[in-house]
Protein backbone atom coordinates (compact mmCIF):
# COMPACT_ATOMS: atom_id res chain seq x y z
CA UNK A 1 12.27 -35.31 38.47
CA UNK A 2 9.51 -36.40 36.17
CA UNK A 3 7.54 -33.43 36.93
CA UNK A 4 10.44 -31.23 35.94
CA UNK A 5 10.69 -33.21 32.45
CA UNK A 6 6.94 -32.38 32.04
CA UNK A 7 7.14 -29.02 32.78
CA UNK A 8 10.27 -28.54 29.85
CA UNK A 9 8.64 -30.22 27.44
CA UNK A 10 5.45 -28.24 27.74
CA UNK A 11 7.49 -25.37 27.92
CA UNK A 12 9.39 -25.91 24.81
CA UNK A 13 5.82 -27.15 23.23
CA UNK A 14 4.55 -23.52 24.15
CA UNK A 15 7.34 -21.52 22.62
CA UNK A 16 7.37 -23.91 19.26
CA UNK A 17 3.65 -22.77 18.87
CA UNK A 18 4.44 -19.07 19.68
CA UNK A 19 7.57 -19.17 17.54
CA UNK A 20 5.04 -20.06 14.77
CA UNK A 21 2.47 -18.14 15.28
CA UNK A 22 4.95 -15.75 14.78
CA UNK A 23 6.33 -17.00 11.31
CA UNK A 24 2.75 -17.07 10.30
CA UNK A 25 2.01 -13.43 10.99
CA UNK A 26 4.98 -11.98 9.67
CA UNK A 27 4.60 -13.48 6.28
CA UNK A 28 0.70 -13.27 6.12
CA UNK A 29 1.24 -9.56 6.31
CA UNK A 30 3.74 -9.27 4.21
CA UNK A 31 6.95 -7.78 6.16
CA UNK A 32 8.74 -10.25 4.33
CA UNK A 33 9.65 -9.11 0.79
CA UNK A 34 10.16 -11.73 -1.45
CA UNK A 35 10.47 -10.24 -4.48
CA UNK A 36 12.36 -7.48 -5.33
CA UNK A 37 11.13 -4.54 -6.96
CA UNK A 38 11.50 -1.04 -8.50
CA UNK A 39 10.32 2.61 -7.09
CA UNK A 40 8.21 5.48 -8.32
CA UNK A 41 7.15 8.48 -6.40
CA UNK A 42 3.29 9.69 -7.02
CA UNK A 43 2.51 13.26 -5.58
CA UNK A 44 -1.15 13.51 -3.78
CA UNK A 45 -3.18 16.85 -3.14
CA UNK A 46 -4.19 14.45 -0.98
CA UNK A 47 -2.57 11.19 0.14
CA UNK A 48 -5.41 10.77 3.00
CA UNK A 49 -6.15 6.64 4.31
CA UNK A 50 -2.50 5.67 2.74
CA UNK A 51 0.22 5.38 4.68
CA UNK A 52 3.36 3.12 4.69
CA UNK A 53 2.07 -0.52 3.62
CA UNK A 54 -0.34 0.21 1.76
CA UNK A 55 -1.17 -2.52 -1.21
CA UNK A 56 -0.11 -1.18 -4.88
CA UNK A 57 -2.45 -3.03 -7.04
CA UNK A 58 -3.10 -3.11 -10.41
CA UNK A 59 -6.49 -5.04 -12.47
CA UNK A 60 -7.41 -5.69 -8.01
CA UNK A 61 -3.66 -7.59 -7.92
CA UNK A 62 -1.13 -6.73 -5.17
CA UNK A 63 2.25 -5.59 -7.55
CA UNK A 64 3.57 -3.50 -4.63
CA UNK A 65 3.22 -1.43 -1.64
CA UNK A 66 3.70 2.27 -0.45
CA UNK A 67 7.21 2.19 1.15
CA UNK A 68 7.31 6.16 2.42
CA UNK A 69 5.04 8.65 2.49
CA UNK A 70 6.14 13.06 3.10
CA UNK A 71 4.91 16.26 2.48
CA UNK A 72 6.89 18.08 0.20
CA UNK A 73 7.68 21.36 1.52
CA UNK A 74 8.05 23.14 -1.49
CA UNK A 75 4.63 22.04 -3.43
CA UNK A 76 2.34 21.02 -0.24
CA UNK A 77 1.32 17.88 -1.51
CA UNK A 78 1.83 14.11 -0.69
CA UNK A 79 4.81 12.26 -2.11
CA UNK A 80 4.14 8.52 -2.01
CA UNK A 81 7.28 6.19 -2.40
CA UNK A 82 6.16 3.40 -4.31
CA UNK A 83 7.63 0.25 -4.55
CA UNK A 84 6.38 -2.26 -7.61
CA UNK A 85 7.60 -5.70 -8.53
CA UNK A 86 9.94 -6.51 -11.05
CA UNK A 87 8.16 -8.58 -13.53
CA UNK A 88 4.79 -5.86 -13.70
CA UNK A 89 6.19 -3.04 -16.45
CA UNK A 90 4.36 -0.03 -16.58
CA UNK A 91 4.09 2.26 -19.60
CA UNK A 92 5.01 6.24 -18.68
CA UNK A 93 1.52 7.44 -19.00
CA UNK A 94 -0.01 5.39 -16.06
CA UNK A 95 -2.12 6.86 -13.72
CA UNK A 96 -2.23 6.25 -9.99
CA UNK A 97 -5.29 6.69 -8.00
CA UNK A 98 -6.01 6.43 -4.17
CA UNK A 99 -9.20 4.18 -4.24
CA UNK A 100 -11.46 3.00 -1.66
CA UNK A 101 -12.51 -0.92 -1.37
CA UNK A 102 -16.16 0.41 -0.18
CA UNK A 103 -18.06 2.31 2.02
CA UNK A 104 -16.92 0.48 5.19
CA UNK A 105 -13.26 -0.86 3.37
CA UNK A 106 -10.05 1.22 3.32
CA UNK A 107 -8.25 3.14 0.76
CA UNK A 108 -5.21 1.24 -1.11
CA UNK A 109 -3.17 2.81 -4.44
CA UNK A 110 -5.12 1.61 -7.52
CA UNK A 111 -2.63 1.57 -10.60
CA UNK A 112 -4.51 2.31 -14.17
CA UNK A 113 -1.85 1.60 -17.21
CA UNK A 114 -1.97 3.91 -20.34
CA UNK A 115 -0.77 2.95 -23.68
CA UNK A 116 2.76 4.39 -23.81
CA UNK A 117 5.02 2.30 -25.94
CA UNK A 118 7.71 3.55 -23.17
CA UNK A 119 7.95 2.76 -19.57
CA UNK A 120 8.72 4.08 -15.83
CA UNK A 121 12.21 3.33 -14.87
CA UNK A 122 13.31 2.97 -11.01
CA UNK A 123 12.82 6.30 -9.79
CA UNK A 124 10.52 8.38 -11.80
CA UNK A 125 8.03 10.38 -10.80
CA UNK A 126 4.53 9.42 -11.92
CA UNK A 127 2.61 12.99 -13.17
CA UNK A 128 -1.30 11.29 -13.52
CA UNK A 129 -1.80 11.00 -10.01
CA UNK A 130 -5.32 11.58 -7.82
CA UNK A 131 -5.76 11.68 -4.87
CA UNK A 132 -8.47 10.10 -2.11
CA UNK A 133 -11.95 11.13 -2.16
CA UNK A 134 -13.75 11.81 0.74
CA UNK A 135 -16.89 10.81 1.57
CA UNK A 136 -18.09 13.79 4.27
CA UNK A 137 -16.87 16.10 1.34
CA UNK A 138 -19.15 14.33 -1.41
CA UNK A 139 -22.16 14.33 1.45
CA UNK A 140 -21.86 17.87 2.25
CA UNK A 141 -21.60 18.79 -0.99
CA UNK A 142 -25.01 16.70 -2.05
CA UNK A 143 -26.67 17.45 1.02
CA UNK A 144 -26.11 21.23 0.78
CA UNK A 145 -27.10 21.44 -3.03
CA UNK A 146 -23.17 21.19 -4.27
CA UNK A 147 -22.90 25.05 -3.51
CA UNK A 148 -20.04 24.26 -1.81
C-alpha cells in the first residue's frame, strides 16, 4: 500500500513539473497575448524569412508580431498582417522593412517612424514597405562584377 502512495505522489510530482514546463514555454514564446493591439497590412516584393510570428519591432523593441502572411493574387506580392500594440502610435508615413539580425540571425519586421503629424488607424495599409534582402543575390552580384 505504501508503495502505491509512492508511486502517486511521484506521479502527480511528474505531471506538476510537466504542467509547468508547459506554462513556461507558452508564455516565453509569446502565444499568449497580453496586450491588445491594432493591425496594418505591409505588401512585400518579397516577404522571404517572415512568416506568422514574426517580432514587429521598432528602435530593436518587440511592439508586435506578423499575424498572417498571403500572396495577393492580383499584385504578386506579399501581404503581411501586422499586429502592433496599443500604446506604440505610428505616424502615416512609416516605413516597414524586413531586416536581418546578422549573417547567421533571422529576418524580423523592422518598423522606421516618419514625421507625419497623422497616424495609421486599425487597418491601413502601410505604402513604404521593403522587402528582405538576400544574401546569395548581393554575393552573386559582387562576385560576378554586379552585371547582373
Amino acid at each position: 500500500m505504501s508503495e502505491t502512495r509512492a508511486e502517486l505522489a511521484v506521479g502527480a510530482l511528474v505531471l506538476a513539473v510537466a504542467i509547468g514546463f508547459v506554462a513556461y514555454a507558452v508564455t516565453s514564446v509569446g502565444a499568449v497575448q497580453s496586450r491588445a493591439g491594432y493591425d496594418l497590412i505591409a505588401s512585400f516584393r518579397s516577404a522571404e524569412g517572415i512568416s506568422v510570428g514574426t517580432d514587429v519591432r521598432l528602435a530593436g523593441v518587440k511592439i508586435g508580431s506578423v499575424t498572417d502572411l498571403s500572396l495577393n493574387p492580383q499584385t504578386f506580392r506579399a501581404d503581411a498582417n501586422l499586429s502592433i500594440q496599443d500604446d506604440v502610435i505610428l505616424p502615416d508615413d512609416s516605413s516597414v522593412i524586413i531586416a536581418s539580425e546578422g549573417l547567421l540571425g533571422g529576418n524580423f519586421v523592422e518598423i522606421q517612424p516618419g514625421g507625419s503629424p497623422f497616424n495609421y488607424e486599425s487597418g491601413d495599409e502601410v505604402s513604404n514597405t521593403q522587402g528582405a534582402i538576400s544574401l546569395i543575390e548581393l554575393l552573386s552580384k559582387f562576385v560576378g562584377g554586379g552585371d547582373s
